[in-house]
C-alpha atoms as a PDB file:
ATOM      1  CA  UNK A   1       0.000   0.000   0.000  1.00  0.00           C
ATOM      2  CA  UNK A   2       1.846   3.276  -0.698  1.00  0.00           C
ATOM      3  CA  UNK A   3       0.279   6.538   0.729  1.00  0.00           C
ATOM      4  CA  UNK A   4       0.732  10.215   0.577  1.00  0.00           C
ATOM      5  CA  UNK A   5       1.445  12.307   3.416  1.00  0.00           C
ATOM      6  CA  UNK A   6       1.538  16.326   2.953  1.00  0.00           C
ATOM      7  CA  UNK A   7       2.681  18.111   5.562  1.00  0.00           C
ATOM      8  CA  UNK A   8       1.837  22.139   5.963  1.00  0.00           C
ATOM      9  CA  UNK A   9       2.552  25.338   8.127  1.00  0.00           C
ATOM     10  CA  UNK A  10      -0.231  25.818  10.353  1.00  0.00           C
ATOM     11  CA  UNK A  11      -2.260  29.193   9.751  1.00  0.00           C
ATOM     12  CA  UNK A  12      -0.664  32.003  11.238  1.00  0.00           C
ATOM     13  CA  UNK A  13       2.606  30.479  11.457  1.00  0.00           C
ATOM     14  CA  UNK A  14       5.650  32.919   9.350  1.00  0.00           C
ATOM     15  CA  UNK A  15       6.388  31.300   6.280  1.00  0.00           C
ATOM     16  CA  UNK A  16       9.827  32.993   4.723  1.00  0.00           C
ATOM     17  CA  UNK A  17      10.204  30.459   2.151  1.00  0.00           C
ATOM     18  CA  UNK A  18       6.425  30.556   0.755  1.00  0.00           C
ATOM     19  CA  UNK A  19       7.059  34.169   0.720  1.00  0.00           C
ATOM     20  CA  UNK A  20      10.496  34.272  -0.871  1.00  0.00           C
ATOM     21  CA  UNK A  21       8.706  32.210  -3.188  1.00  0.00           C
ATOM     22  CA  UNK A  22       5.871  34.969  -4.116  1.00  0.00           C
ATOM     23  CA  UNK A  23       8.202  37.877  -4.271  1.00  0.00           C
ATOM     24  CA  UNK A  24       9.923  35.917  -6.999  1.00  0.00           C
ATOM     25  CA  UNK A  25       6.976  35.219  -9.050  1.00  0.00           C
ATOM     26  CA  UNK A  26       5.888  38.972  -8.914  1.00  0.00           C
ATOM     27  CA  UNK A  27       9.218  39.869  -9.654  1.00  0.00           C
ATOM     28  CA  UNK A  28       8.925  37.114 -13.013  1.00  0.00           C
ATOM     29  CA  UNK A  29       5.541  39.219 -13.475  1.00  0.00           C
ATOM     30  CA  UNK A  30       2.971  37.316 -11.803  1.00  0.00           C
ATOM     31  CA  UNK A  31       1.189  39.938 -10.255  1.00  0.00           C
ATOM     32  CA  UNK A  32      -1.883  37.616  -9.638  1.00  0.00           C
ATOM     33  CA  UNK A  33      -0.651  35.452  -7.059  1.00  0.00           C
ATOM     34  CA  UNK A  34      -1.566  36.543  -3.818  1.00  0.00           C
ATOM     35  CA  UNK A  35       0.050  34.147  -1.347  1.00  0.00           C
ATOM     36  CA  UNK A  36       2.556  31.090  -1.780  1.00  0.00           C
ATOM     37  CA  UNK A  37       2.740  28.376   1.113  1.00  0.00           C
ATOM     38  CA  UNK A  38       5.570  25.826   1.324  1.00  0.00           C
ATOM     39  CA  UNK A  39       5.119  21.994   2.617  1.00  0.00           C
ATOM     40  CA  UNK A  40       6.590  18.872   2.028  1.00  0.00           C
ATOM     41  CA  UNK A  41       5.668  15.635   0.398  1.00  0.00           C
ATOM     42  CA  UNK A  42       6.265  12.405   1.678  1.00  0.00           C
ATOM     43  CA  UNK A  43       5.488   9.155  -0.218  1.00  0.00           C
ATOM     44  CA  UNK A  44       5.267   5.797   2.043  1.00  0.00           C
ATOM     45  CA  UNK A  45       5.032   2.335   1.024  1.00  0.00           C
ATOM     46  CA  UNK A  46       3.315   0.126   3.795  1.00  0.00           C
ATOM     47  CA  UNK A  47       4.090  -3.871   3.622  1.00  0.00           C
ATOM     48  CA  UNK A  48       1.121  -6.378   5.357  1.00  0.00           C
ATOM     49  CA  UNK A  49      -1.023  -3.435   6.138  1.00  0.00           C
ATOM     50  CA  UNK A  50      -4.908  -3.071   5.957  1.00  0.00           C
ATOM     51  CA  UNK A  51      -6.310   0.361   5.384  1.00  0.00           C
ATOM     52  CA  UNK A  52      -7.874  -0.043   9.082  1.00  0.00           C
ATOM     53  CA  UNK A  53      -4.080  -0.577   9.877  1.00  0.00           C
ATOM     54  CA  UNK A  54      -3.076   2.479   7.889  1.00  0.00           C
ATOM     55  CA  UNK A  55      -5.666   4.507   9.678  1.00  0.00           C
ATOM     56  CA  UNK A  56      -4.106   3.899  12.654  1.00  0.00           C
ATOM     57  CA  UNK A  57      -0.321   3.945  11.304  1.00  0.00           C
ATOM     58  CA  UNK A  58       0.124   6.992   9.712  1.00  0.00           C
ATOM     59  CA  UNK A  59      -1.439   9.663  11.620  1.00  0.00           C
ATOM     60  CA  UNK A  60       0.756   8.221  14.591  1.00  0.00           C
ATOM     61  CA  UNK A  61       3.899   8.668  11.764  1.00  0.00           C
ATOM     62  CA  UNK A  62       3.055  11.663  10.476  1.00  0.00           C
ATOM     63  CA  UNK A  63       2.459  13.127  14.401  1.00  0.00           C
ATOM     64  CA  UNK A  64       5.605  11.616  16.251  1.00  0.00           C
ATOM     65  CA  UNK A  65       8.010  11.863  13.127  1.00  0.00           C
ATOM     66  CA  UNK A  66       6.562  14.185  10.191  1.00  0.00           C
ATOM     67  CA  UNK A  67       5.151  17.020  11.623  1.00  0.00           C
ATOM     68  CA  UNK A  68       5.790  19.182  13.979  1.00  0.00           C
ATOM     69  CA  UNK A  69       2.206  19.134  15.889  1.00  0.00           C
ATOM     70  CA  UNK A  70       3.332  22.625  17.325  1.00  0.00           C
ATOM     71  CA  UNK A  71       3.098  24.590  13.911  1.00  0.00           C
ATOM     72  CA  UNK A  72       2.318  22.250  11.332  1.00  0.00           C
ATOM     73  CA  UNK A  73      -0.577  20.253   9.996  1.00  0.00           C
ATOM     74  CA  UNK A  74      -0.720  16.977   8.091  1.00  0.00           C
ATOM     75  CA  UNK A  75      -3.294  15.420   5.787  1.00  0.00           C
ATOM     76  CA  UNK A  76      -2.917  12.010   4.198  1.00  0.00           C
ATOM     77  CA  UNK A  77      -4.546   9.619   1.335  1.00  0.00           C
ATOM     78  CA  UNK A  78      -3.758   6.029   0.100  1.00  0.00           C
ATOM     79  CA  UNK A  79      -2.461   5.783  -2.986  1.00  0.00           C
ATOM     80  CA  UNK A  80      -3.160   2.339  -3.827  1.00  0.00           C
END
């Protein structure tokens, strides 16, 4: 079973690379973007697990080794 975990700055929280980010796609002309927000990606492959097992898994991962709970959020899906 291989799922996705994405991993995001909680509202509220600075985010100098999401805004490095938009300042250089204004200064490449994109005017229209309002606000950028950085995250990261991860990609897990799970071996003899059920998806009631995965329920349970991951959000224990993605809390104790992911994320930091203090100023980031995580969301998840299975991938197949």
């Amino acid at each position: 079973m291989k799922v996705r975990v994405l991993v995001c700055l909680k509202n509220g929280v600075l985010d100098p690379q999401g805004q490095t980010v938009r300042h250089a796609l204004h200064v490449l002309g994109y005017q229209q973007v309002k606000d950028v927000r950085q995250g990261k990606v991860f990609e897990i492959e799970l071996e003899g697990v059920d998806k009631d097992m995965a329920f349970k898994l991951i959000p224990e991962i993605a809390d104790k080794v992911l994320a930091n709970p203090i100023i980031e959020t995580f969301s998840w899906e299975i991938l197949e």
